[in-house]
N, C-alpha and C. Protein backbone atom coordinates (compact mmCIF):
# COMPACT_ATOMS: atom_id res chain seq x y z
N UNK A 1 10.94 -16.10 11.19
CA UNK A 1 9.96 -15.47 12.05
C UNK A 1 8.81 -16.45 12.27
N UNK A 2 8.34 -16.61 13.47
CA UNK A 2 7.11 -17.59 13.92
C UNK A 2 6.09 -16.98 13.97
N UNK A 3 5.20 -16.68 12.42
CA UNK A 3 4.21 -16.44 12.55
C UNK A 3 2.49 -16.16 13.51
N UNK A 4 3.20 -17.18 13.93
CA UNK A 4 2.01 -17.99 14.67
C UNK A 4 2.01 -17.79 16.05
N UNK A 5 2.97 -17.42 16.15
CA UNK A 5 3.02 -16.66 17.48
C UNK A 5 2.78 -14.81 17.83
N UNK A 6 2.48 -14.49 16.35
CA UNK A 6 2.21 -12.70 16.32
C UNK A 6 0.71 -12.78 16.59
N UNK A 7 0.32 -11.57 17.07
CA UNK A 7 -0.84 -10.93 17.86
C UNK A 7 -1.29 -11.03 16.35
N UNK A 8 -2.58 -10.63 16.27
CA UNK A 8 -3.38 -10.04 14.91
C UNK A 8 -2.68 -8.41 14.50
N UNK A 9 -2.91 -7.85 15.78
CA UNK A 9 -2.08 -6.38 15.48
C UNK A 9 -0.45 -6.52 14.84
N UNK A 10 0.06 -7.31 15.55
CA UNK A 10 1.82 -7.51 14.71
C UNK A 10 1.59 -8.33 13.43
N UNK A 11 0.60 -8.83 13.03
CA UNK A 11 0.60 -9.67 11.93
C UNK A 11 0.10 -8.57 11.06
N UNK A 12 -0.77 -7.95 11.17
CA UNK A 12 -1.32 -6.68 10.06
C UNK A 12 -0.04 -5.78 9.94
N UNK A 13 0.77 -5.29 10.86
CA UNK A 13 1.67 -4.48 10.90
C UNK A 13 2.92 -5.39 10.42
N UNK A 14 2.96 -6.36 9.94
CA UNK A 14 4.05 -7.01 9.85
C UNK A 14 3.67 -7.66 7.72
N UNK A 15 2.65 -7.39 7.59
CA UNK A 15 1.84 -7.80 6.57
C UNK A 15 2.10 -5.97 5.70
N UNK A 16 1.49 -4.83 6.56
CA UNK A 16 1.55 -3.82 6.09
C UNK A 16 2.67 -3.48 5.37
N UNK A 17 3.96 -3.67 6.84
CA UNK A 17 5.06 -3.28 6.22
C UNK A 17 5.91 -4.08 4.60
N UNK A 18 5.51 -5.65 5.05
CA UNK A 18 5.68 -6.18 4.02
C UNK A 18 5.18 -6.03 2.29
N UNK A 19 4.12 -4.85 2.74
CA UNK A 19 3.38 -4.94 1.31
C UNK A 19 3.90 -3.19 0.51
N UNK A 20 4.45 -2.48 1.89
CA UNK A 20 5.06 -1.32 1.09
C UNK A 20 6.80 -1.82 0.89
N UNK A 21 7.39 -2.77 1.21
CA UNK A 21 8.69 -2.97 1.04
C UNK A 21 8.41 -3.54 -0.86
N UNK A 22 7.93 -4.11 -0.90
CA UNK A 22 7.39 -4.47 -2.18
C UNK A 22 6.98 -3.79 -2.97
N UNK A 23 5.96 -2.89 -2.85
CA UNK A 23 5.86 -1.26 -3.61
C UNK A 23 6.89 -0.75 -3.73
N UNK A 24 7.81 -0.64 -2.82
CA UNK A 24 9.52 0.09 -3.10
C UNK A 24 10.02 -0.46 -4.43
N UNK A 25 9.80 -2.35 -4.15
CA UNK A 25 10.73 -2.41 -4.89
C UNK A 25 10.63 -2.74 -6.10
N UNK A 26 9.08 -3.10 -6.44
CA UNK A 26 8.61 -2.85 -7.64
C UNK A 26 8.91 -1.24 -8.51
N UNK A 27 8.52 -0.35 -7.54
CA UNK A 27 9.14 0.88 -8.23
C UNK A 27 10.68 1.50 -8.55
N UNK A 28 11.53 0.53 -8.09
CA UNK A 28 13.00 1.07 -8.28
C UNK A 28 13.04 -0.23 -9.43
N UNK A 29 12.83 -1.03 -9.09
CA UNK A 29 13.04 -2.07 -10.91
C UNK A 29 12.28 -1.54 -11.97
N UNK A 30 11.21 -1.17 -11.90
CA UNK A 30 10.36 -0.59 -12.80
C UNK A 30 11.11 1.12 -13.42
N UNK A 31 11.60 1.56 -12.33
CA UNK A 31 12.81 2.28 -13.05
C UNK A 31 13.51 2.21 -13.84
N UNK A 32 14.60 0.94 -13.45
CA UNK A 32 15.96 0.37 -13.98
C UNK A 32 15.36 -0.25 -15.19
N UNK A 33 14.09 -0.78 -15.51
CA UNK A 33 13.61 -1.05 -17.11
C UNK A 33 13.40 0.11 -17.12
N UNK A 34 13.03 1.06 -17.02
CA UNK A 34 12.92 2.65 -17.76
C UNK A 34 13.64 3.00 -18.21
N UNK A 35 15.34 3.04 -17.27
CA UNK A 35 16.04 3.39 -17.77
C UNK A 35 16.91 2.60 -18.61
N UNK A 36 16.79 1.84 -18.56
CA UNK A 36 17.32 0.42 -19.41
C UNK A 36 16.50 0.95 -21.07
N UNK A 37 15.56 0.56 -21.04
CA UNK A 37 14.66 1.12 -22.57
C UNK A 37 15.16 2.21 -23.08
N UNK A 38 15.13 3.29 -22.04
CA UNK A 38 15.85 4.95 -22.74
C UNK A 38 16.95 4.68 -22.94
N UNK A 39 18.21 3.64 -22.46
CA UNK A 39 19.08 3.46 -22.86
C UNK A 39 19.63 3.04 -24.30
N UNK A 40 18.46 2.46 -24.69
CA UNK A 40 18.69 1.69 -25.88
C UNK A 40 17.42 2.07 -26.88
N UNK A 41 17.74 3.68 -26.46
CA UNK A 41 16.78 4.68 -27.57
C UNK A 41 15.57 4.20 -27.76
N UNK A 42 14.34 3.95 -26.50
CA UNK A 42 13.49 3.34 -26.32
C UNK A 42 12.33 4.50 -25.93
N UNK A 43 11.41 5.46 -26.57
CA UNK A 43 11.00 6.61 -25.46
C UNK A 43 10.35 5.57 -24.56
N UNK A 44 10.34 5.79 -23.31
CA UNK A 44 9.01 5.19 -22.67
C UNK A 44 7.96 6.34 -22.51
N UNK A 45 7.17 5.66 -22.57
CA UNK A 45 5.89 6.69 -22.16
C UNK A 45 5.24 6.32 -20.72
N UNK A 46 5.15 7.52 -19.95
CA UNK A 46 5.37 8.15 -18.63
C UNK A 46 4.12 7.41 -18.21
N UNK A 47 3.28 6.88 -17.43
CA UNK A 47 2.45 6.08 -16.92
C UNK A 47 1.63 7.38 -15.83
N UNK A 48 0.60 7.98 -15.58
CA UNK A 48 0.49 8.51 -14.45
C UNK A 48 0.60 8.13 -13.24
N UNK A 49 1.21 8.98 -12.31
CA UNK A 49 2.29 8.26 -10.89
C UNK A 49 1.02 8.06 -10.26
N UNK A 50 0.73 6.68 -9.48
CA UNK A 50 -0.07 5.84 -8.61
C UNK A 50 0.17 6.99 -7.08
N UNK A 51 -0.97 7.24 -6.58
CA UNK A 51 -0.19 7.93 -5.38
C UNK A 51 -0.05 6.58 -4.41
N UNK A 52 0.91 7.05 -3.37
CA UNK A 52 1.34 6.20 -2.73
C UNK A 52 0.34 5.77 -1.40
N UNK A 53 0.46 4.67 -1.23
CA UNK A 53 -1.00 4.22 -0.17
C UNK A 53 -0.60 5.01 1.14
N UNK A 54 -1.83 5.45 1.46
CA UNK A 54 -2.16 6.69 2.59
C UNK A 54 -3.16 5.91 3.47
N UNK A 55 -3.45 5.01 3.19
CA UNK A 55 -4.72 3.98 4.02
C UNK A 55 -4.69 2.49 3.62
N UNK A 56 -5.04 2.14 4.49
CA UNK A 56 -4.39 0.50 4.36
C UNK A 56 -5.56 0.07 4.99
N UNK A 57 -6.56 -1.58 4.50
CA UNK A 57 -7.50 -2.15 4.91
C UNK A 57 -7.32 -2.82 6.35
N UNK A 58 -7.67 -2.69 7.46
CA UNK A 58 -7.81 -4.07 8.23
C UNK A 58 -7.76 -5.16 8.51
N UNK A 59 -8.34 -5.57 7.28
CA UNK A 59 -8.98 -6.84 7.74
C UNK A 59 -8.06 -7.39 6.11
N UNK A 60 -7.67 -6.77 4.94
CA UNK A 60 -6.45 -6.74 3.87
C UNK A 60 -6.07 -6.33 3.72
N UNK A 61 -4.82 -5.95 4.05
CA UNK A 61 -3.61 -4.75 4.05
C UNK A 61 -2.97 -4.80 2.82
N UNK A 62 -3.58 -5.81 1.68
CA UNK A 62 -3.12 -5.40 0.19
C UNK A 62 -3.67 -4.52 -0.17
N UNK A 63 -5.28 -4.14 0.32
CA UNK A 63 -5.91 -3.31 -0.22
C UNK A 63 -5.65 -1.63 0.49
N UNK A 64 -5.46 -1.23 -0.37
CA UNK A 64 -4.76 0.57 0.01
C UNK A 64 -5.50 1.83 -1.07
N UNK A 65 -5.32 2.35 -0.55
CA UNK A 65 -6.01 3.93 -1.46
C UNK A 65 -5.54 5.08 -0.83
N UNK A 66 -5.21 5.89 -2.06
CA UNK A 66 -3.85 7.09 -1.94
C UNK A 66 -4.63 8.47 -1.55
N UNK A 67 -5.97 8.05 -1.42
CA UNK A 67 -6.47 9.46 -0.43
C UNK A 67 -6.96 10.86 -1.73
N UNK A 68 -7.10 9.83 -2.83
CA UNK A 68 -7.41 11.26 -3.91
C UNK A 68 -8.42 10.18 -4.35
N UNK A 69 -9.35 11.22 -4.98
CA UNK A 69 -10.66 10.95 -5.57
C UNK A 69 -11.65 10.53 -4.39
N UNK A 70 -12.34 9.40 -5.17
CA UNK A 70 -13.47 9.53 -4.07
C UNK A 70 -12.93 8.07 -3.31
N UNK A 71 -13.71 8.31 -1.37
CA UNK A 71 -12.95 7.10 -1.02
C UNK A 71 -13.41 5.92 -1.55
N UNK A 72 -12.11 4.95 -1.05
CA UNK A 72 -12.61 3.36 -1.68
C UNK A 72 -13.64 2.97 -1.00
N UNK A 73 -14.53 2.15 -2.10
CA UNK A 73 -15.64 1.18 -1.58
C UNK A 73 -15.07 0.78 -0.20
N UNK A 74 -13.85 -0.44 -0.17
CA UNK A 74 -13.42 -1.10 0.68
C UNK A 74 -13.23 -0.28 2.17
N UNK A 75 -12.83 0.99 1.94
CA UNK A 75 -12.54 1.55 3.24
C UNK A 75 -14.22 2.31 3.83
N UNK A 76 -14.82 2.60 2.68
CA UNK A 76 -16.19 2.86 2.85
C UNK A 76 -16.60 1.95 4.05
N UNK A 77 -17.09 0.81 3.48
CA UNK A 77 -17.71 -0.72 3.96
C UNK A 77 -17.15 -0.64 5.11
N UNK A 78 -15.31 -0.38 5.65
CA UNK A 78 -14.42 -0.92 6.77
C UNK A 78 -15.24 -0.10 7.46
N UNK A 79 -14.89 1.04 7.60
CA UNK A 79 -15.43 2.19 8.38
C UNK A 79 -16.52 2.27 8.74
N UNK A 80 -17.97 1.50 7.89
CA UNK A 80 -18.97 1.70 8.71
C UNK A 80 -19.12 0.49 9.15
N UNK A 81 -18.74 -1.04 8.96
CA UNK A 81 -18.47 -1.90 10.26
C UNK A 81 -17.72 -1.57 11.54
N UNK A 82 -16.75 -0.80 11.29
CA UNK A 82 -16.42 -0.94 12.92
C UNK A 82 -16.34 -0.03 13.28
N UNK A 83 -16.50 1.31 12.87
CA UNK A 83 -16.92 2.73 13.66
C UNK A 83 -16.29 3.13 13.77
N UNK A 84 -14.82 3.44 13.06
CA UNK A 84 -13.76 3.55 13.08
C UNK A 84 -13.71 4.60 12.17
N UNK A 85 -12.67 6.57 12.53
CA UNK A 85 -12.45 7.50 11.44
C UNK A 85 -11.87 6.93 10.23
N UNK A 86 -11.65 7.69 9.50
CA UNK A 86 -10.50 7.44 8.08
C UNK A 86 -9.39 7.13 8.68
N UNK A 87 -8.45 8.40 9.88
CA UNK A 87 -7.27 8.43 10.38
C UNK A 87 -6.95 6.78 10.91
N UNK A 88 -8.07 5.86 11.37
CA UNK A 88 -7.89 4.88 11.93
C UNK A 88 -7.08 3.83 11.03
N UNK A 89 -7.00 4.33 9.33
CA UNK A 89 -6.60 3.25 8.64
C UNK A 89 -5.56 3.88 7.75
N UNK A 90 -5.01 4.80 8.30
CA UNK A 90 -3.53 5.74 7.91
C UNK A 90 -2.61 4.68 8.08
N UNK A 91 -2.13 4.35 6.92
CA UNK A 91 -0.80 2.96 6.62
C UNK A 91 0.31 3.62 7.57
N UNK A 92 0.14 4.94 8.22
CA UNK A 92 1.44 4.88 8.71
C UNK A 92 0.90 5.41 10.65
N UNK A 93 -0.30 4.62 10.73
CA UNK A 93 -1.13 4.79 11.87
C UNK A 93 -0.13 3.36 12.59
N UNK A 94 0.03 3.04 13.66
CA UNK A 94 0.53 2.09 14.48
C UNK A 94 0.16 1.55 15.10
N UNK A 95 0.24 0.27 15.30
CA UNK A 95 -1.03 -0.16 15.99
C UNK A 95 -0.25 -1.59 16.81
N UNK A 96 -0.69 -1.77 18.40
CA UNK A 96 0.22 -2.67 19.05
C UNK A 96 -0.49 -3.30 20.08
């Protein structure tokens, strides 16, 4: 893929998608050692589940927040630079 030829919008959206394909697949290996450990009479102890990113940064689409507790600094700060709702930075908002 020729980077360098994507808009800013296909590069965030191409960055986004890239950063939840990776969350996938950190969480299905992070499984297979789960279940790998319980296999070999290991308890694991249960981690509380991360919610899954519901908002995604702009301007760093590593940076995400699952929409519980209070909002992130980062989306704080985004939002009052560019005047932009919350909905504007919904990871599964589209943008072209």
């Amino acid at each position: 893929m020729d980077f360098k030829s994507l808009s800013i919008q296909q590069l965030e959206k191409t960055i986004g998608d890239a950063q939840r394909i990776l969350d996938e697949k950190k969480a299905a290996r992070r499984a297979e050692l789960q279940a790998e450990l319980e296999a070999l009479g290991k308890p694991v102890k249960q981690a509380k589940a991360k919610a899954s990113a519901k908002y995604r940064s702009k301007s760093d689409p590593s940076k995400t927040w699952g929409g519980r507790g209070a909002v992130a600094n980062w989306l704080k700060k985004e939002m009052e630079e560019t005047g932009q709702p919350l909905d504007a930075f919904s990871s599964t908002a589209t943008t072209s």
